[in-house]
N, C-alpha and C. Protein backbone atom coordinates (compact mmCIF):
# COMPACT_ATOMS: atom_id res chain seq x y z
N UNK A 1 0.85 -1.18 0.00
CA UNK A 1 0.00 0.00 0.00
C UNK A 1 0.88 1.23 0.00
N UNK A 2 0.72 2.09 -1.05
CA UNK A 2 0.94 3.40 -0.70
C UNK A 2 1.09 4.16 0.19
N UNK A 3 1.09 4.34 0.99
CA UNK A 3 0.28 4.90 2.15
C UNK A 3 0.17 6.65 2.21
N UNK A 4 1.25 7.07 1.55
CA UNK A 4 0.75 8.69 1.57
C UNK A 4 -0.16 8.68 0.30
N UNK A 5 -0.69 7.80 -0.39
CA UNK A 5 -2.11 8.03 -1.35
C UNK A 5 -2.90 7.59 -0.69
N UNK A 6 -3.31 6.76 0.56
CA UNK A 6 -4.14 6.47 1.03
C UNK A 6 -4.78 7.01 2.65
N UNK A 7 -3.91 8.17 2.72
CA UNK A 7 -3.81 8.73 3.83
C UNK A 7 -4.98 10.26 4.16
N UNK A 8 -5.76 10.28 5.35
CA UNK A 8 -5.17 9.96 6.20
C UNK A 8 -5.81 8.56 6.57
N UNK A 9 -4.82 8.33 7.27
CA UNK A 9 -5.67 7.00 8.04
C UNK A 9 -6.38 7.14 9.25
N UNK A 10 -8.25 6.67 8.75
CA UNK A 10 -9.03 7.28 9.84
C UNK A 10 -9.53 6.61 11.06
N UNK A 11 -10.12 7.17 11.89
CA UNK A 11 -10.82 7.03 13.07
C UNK A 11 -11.99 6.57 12.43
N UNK A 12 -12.56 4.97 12.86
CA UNK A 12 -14.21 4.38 12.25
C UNK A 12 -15.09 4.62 13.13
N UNK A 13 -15.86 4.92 13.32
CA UNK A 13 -16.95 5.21 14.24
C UNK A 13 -17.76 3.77 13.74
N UNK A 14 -18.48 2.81 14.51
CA UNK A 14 -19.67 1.88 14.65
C UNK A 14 -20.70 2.29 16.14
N UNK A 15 -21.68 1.24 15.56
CA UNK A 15 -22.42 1.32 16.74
C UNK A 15 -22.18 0.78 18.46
N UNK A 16 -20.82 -0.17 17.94
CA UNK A 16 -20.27 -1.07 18.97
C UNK A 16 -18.90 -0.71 19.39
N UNK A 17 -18.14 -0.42 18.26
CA UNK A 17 -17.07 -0.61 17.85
C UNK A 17 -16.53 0.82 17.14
N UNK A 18 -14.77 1.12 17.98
CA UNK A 18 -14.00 2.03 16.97
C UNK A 18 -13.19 1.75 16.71
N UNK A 19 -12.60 2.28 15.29
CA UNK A 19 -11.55 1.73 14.52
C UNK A 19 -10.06 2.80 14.83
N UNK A 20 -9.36 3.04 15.32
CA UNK A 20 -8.30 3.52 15.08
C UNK A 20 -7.12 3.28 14.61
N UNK A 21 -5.63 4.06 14.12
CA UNK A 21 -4.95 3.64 14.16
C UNK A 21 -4.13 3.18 15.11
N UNK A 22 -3.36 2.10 14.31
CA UNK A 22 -2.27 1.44 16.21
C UNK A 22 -1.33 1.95 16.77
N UNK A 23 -1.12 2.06 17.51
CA UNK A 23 0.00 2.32 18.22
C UNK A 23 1.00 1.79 18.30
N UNK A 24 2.39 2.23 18.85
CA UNK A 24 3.31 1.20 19.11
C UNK A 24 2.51 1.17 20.51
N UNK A 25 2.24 2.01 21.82
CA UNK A 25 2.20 1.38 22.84
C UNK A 25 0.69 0.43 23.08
N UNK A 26 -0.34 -0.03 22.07
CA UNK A 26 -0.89 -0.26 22.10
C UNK A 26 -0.70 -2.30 22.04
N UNK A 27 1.04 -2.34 22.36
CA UNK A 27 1.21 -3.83 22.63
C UNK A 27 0.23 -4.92 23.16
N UNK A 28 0.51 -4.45 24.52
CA UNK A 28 0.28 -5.17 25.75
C UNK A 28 -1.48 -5.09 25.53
N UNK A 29 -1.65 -4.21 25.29
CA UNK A 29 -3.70 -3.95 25.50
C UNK A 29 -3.86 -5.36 24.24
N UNK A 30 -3.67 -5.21 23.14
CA UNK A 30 -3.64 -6.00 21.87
C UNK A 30 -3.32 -8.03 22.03
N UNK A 31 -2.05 -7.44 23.03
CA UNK A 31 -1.44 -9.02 23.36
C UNK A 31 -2.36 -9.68 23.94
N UNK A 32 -3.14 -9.54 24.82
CA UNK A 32 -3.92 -9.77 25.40
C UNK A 32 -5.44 -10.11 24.86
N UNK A 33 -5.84 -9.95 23.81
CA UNK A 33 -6.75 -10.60 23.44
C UNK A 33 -6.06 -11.46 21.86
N UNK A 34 -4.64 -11.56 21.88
CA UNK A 34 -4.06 -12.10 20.95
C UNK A 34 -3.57 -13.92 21.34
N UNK A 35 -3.26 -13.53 22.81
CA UNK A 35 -2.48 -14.75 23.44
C UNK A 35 -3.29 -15.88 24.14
N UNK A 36 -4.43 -15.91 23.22
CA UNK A 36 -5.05 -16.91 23.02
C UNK A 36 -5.52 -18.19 22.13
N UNK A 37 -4.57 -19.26 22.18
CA UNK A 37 -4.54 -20.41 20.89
C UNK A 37 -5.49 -20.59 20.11
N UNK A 38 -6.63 -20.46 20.35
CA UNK A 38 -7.76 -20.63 19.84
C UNK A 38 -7.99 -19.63 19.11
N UNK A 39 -7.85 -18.31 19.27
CA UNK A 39 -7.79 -17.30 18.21
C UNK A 39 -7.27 -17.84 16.94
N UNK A 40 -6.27 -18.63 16.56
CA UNK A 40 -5.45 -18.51 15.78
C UNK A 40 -5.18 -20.40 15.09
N UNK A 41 -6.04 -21.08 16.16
CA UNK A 41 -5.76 -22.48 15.52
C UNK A 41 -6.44 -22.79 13.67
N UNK A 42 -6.84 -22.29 13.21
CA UNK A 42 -7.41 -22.67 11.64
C UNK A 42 -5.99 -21.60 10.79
N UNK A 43 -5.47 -20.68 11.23
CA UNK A 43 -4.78 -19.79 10.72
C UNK A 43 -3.59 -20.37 10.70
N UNK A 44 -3.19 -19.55 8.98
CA UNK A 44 -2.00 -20.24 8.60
C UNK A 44 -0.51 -20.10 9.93
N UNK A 45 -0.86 -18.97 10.11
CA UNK A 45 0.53 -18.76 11.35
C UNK A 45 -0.43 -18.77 13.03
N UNK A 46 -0.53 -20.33 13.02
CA UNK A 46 -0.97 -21.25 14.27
C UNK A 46 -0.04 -20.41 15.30
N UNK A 47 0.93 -20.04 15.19
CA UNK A 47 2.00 -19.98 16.55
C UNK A 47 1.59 -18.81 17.39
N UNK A 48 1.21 -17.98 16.85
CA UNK A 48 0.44 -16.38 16.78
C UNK A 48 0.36 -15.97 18.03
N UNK A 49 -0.26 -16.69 19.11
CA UNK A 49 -0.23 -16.94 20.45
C UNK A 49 0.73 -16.21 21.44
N UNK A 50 2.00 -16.88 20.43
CA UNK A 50 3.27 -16.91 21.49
C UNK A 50 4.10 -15.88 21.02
N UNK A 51 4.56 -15.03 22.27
CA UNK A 51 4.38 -13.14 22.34
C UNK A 51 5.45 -13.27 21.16
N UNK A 52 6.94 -13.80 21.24
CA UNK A 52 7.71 -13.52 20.10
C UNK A 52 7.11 -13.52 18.44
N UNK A 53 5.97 -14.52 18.54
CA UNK A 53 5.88 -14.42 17.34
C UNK A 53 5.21 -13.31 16.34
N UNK A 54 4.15 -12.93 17.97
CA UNK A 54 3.22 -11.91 17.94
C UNK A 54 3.73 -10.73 17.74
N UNK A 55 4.78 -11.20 18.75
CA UNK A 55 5.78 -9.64 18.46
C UNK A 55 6.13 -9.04 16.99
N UNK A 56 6.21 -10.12 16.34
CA UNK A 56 6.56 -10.43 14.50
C UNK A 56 5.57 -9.36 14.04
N UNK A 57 3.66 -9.91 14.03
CA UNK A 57 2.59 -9.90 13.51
C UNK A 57 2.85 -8.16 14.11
N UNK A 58 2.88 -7.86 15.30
CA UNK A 58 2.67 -5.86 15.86
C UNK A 58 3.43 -5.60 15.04
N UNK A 59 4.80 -5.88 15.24
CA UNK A 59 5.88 -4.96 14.19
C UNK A 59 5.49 -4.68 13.25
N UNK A 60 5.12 -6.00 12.46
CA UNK A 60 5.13 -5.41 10.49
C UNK A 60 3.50 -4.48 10.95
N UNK A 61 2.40 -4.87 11.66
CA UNK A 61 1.46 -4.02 11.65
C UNK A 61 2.17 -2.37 11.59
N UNK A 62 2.55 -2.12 12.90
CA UNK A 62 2.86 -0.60 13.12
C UNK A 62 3.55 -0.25 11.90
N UNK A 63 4.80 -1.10 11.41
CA UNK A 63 5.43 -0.68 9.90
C UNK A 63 4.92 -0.34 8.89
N UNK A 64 3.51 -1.23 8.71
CA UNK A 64 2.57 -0.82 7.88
C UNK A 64 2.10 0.30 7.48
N UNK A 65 1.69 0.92 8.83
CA UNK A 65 1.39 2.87 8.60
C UNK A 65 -0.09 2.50 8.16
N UNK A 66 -0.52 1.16 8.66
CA UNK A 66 -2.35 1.22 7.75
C UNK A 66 -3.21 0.34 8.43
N UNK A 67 -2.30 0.37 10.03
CA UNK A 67 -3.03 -1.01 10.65
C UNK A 67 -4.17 -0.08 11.66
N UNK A 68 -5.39 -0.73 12.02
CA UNK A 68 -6.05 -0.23 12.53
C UNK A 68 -6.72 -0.96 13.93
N UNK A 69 -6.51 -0.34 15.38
CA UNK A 69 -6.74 -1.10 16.35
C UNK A 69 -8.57 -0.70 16.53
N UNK A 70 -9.19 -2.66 16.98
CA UNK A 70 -10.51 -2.16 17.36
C UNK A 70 -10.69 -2.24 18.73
N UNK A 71 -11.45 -1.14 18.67
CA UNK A 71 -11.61 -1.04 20.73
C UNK A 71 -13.03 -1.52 20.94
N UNK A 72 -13.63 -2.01 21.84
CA UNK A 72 -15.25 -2.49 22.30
C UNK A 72 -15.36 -1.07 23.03
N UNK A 73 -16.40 0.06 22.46
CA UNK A 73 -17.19 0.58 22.93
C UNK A 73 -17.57 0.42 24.75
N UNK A 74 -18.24 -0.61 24.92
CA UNK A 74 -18.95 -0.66 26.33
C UNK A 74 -17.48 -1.25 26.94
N UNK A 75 -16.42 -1.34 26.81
CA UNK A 75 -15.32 -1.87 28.06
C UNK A 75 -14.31 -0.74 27.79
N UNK A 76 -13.96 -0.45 26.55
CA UNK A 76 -13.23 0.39 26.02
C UNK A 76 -11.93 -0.33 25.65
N UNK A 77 -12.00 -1.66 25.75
CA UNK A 77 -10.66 -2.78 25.39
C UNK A 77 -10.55 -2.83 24.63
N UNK A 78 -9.45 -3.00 24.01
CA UNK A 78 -8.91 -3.06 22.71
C UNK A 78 -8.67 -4.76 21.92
N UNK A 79 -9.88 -5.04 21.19
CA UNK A 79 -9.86 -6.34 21.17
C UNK A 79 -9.90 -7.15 19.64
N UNK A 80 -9.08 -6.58 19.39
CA UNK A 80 -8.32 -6.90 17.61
C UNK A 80 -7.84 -5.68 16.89
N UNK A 81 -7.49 -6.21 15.72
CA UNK A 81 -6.57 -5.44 14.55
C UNK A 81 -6.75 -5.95 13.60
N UNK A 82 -6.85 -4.80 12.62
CA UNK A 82 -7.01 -4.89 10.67
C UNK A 82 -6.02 -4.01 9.83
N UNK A 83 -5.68 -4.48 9.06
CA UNK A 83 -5.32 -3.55 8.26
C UNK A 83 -5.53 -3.25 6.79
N UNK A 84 -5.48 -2.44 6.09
CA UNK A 84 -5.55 -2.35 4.87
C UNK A 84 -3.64 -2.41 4.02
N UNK A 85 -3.93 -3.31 3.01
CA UNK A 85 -2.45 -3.42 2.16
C UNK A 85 -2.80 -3.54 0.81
N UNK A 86 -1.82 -3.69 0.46
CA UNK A 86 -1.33 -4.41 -1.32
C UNK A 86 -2.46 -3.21 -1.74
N UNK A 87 -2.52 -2.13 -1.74
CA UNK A 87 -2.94 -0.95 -2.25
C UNK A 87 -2.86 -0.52 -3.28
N UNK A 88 -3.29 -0.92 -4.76
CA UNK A 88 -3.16 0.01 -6.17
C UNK A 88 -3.79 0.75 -7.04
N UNK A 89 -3.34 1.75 -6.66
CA UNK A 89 -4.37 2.93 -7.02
C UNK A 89 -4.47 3.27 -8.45
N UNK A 90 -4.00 2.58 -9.31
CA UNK A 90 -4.22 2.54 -11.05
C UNK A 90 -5.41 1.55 -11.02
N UNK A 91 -5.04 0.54 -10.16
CA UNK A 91 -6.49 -0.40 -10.52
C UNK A 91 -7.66 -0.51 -9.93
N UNK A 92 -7.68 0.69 -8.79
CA UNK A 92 -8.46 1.00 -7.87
C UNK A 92 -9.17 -0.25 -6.83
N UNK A 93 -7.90 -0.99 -6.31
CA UNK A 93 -8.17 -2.30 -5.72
C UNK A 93 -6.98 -1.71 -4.20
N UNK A 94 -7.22 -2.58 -3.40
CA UNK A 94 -6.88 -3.00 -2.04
C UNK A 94 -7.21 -4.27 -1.12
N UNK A 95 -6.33 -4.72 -0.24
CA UNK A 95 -7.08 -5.69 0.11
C UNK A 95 -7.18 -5.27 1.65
N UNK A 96 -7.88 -5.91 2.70
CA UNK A 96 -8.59 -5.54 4.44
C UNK A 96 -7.89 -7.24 4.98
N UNK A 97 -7.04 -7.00 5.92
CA UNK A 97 -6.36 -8.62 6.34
C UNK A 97 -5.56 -8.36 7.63
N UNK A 98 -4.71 -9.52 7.82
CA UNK A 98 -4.64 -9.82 9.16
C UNK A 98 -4.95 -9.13 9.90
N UNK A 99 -6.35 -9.72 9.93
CA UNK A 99 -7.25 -9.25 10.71
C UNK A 99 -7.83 -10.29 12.09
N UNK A 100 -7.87 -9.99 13.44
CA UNK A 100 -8.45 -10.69 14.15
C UNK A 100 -9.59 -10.15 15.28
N UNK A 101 -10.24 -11.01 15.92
CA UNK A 101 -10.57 -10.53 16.97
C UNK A 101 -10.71 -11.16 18.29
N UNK A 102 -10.74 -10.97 19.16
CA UNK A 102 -10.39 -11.62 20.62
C UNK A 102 -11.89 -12.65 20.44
N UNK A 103 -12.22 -13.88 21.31
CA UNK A 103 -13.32 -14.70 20.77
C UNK A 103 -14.42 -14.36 21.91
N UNK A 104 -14.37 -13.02 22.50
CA UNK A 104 -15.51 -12.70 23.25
C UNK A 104 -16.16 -11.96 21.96
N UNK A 105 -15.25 -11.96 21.25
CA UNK A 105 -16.07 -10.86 20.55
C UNK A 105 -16.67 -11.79 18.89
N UNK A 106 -16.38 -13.25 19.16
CA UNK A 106 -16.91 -14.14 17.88
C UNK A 106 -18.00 -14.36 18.04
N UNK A 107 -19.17 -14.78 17.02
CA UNK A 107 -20.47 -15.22 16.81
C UNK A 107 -21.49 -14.08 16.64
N UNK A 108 -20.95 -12.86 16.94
CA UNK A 108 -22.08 -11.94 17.11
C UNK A 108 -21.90 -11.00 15.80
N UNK A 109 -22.00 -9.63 15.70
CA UNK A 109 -22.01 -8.56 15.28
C UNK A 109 -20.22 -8.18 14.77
N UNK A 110 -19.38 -8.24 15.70
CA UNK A 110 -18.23 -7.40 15.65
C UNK A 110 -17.49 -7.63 14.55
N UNK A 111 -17.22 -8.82 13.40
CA UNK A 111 -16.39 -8.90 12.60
C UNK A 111 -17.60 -8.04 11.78
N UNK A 112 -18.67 -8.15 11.40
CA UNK A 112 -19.42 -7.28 10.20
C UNK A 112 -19.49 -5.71 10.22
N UNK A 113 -19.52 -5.46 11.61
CA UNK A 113 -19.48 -4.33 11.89
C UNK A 113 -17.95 -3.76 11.49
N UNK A 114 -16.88 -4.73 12.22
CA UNK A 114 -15.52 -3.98 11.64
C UNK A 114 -15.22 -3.97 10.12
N UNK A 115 -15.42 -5.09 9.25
CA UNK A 115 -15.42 -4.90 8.08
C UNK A 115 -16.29 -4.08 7.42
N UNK A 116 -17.42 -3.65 7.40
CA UNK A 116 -18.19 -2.60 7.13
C UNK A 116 -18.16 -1.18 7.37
N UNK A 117 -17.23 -1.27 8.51
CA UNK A 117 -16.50 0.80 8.61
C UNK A 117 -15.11 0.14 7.72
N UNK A 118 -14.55 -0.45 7.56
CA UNK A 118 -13.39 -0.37 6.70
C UNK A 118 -13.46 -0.38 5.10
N UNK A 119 -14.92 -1.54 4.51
CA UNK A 119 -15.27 -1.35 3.69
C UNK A 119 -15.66 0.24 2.95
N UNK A 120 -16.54 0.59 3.73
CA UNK A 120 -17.39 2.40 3.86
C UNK A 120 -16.18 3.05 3.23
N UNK A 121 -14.81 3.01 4.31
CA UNK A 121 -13.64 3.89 4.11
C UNK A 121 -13.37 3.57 2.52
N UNK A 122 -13.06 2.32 2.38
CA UNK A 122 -12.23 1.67 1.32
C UNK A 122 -12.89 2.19 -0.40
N UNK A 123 -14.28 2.54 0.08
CA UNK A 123 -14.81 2.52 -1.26
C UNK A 123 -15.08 3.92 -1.88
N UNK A 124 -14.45 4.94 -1.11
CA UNK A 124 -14.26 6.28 -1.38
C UNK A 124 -13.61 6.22 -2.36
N UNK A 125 -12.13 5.11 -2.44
CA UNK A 125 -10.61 5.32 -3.28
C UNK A 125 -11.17 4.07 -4.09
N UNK A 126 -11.24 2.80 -3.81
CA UNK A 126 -11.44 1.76 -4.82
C UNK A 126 -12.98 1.12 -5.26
N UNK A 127 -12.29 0.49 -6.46
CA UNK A 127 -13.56 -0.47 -6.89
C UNK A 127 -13.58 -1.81 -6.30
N UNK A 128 -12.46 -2.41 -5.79
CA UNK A 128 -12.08 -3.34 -5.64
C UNK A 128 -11.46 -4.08 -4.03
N UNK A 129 -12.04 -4.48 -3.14
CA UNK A 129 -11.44 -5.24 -1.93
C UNK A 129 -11.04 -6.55 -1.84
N UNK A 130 -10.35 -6.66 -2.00
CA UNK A 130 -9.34 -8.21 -2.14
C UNK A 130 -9.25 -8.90 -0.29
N UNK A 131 -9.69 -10.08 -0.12
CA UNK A 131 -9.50 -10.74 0.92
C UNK A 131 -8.61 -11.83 0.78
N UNK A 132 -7.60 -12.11 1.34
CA UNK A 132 -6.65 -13.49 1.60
C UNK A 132 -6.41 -13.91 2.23
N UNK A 133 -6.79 -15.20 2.39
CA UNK A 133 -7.54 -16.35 3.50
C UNK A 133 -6.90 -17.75 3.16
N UNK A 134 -5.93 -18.15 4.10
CA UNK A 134 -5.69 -19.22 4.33
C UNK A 134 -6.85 -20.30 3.97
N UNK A 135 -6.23 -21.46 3.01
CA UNK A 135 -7.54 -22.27 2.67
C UNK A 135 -8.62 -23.29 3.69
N UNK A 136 -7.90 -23.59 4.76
CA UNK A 136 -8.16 -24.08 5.30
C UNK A 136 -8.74 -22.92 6.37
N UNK A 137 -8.35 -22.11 6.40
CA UNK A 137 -9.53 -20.96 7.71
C UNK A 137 -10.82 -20.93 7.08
N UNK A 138 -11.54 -21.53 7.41
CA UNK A 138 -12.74 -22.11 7.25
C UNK A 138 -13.67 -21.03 7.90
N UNK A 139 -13.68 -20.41 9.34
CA UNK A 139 -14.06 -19.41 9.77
C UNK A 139 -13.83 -18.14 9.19
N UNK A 140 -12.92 -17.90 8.69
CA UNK A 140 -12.60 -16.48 8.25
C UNK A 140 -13.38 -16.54 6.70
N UNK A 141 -13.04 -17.73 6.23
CA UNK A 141 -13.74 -17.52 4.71
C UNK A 141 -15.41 -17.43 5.09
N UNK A 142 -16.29 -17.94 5.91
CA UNK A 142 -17.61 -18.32 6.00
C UNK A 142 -17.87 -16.70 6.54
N UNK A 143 -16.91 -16.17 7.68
CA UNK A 143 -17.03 -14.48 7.77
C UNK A 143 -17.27 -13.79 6.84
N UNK A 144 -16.11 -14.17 5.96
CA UNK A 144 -16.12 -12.62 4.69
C UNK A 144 -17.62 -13.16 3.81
N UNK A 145 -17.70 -14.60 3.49
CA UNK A 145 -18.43 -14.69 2.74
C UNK A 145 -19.96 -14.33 3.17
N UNK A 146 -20.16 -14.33 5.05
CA UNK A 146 -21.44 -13.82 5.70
C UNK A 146 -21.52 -11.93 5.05
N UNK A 147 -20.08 -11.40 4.77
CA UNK A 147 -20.25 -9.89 4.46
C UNK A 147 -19.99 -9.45 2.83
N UNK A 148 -20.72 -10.97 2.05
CA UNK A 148 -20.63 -10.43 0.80
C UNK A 148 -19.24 -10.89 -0.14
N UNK A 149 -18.41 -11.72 0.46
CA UNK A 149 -17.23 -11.55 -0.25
C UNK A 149 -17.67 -12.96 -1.19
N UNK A 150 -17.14 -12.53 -2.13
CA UNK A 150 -17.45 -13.63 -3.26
C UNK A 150 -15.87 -14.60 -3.52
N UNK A 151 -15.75 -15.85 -3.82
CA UNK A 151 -14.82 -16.43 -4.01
C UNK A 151 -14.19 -16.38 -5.45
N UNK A 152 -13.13 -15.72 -5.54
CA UNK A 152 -12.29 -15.32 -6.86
C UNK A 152 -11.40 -16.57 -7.23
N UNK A 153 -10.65 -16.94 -6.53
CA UNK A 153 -9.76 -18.19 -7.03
C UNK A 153 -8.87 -18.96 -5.87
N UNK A 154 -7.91 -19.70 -5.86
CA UNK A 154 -6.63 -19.84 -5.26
C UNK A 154 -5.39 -19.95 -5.49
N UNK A 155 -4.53 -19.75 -4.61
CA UNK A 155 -3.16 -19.64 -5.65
C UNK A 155 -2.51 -18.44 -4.75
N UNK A 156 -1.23 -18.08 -4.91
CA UNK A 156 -0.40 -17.41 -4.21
C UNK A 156 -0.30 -16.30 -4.32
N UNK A 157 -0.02 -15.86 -3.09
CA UNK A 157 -0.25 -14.83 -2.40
C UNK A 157 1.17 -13.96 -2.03
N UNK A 158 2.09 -13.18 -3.02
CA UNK A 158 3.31 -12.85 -2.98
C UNK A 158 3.27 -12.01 -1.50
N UNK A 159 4.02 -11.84 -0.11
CA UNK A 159 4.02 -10.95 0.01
C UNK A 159 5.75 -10.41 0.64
N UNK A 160 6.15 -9.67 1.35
CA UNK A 160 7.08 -9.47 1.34
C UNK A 160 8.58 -10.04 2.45
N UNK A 161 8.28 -10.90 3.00
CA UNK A 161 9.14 -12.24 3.24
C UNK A 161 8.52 -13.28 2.93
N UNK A 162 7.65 -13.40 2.27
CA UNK A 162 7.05 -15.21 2.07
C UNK A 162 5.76 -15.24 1.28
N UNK A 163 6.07 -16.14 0.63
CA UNK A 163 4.82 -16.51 -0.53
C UNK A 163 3.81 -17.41 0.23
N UNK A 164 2.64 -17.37 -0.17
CA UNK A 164 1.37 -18.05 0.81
C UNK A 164 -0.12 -18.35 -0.07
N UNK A 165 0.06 -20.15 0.09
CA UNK A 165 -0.95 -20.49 -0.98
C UNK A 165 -2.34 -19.94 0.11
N UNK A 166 -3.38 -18.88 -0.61
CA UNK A 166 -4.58 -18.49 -0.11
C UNK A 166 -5.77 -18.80 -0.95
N UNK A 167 -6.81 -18.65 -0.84
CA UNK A 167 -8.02 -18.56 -1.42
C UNK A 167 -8.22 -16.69 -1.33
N UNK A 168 -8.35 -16.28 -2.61
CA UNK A 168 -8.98 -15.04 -2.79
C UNK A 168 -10.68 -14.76 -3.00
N UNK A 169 -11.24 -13.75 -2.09
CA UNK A 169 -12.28 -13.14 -1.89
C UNK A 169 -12.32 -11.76 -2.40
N UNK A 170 -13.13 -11.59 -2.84
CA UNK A 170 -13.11 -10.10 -3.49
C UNK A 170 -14.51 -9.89 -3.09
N UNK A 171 -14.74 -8.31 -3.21
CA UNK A 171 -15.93 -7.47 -2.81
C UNK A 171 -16.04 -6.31 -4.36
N UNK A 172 -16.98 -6.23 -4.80
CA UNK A 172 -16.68 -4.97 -5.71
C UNK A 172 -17.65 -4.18 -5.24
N UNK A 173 -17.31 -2.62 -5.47
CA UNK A 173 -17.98 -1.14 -4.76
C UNK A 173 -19.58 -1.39 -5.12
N UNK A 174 -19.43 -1.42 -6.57
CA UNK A 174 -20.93 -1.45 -7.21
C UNK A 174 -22.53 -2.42 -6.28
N UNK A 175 -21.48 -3.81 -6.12
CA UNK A 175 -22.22 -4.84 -5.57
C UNK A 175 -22.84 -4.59 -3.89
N UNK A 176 -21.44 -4.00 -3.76
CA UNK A 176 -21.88 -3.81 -2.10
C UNK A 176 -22.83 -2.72 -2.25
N UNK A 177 -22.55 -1.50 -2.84
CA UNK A 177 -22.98 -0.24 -2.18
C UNK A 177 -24.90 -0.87 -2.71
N UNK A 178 -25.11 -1.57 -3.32
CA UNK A 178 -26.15 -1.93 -4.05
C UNK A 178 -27.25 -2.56 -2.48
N UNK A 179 -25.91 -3.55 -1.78
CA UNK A 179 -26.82 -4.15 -0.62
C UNK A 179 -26.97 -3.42 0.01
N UNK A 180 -25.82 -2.52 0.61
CA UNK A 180 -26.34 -1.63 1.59
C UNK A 180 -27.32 -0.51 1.66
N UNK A 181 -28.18 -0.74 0.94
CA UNK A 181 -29.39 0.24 0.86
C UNK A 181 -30.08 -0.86 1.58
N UNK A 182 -30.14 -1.93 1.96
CA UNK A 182 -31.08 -3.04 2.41
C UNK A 182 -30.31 -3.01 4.11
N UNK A 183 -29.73 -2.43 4.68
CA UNK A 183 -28.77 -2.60 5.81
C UNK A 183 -29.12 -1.15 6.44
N UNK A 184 -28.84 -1.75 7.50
CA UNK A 184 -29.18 -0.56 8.60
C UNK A 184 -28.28 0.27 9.49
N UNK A 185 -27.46 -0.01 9.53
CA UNK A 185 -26.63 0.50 10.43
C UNK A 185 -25.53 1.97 10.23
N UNK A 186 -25.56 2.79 11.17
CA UNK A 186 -24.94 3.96 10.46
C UNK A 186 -23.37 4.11 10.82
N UNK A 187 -22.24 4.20 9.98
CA UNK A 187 -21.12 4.32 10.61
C UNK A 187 -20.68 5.99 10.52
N UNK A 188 -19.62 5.89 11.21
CA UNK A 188 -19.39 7.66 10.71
C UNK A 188 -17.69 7.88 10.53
N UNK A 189 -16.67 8.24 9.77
CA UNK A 189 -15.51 8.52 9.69
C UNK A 189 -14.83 9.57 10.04
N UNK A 190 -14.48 9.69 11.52
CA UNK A 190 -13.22 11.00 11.61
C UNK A 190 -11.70 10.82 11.11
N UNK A 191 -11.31 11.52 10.41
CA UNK A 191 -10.34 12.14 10.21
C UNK A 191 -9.20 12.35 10.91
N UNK A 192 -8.31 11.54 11.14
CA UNK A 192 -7.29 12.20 12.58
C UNK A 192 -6.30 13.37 11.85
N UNK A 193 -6.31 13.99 12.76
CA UNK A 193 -5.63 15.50 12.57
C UNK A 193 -4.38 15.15 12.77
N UNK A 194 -3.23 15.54 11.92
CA UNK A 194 -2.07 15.45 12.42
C UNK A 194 -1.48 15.90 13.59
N UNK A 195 -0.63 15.28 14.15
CA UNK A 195 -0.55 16.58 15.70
C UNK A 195 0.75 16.92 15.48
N UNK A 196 0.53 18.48 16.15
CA UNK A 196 1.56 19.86 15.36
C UNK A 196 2.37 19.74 16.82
């Protein structure tokens, strides 16, 4: 991703849920709904759990410049991370990924809700949202596919230490913005101000 074409990177407003960007000191709040095995057993990087590795997954996030921490509204905990990458703005595509969320927060509302303020954002700049999903995450594909994502193909997934056989999901602007006239929910996007 670009990131000074895709900038700024915003604050999501939901009904449950806000999207910000991460922090570095936003470790420990994050680790904590990370350092749980079960989060992460269908996922290609099983180890995820264990803080060094996790430590791996924060780094390249914060490096990113596009990762976005979600907080729960009613506790104010910070209980997953998304980001937006592989950003190309000739073809007006992006993709929304390593993405998780702590499993108080599975079965209900919170993954649709977070993908749906990121979507909202995403479709200002593109036509195109690309998802890449380990074939075997069986949960994550039945997610995207609960929010519309349609199955494009499989096959590899270049990224920048390691190649990764995925199943691709795609979303196009047209299709979605089409359902969401049938959907209810209102999100809202602030803007973070640079600080002077």
């Amino acid at each position: 991703m670009k990131h000074a074409t895709f900038l700024p990177l915003p604050t999501l407003q939901g009904p449950t849920l806000t999207l910000r960007p991460l922090h570095p000191d936003d470790f420990e709040a994050l680790y904590q709904s990370a350092a749980d095995p079960l989060v992460w057993e269908q996922h290609p990087s099983r180890l995820r759990y264990q803080r060094p590795v996790f430590e791996a997954y924060f780094a390249g996030a914060i490096a990113s410049g596009s990762a976005l921490a979600v907080i729960d509204h009613q506790t104010g905990q910070l209980v997953g991370c998304s980001r937006y990458y592989d950003w190309n703005e000739a073809g007006r595509e992006i993709a929304i990924g390593y993405t998780f969320l702590a499993r108080s927060h599975w079965g209900g509302t919170a993954n649709a809700e977070l993908k749906k303020l990121m979507l909202d954002y995403a479709f200002q700049w593109v036509d195109t949202v690309w998802f890449h999903i380990g074939p075997e995450n069986w949960r994550s594909r039945r997610a995207v596919e609960k929010i519309g994502g349609q199955y494009s193909h499989q096959g590899l997934h270049v990224m920048p230490n390691r190649t990764e056989e995925v199943v691709f999901y795609t979303i196009r602007s047209s299709r979605y913005l089409e359902e969401q006239k049938t959907r209810s929910f209102d999100s809202s996007i602030l803007i973070n101000q640079p600080k002077s």
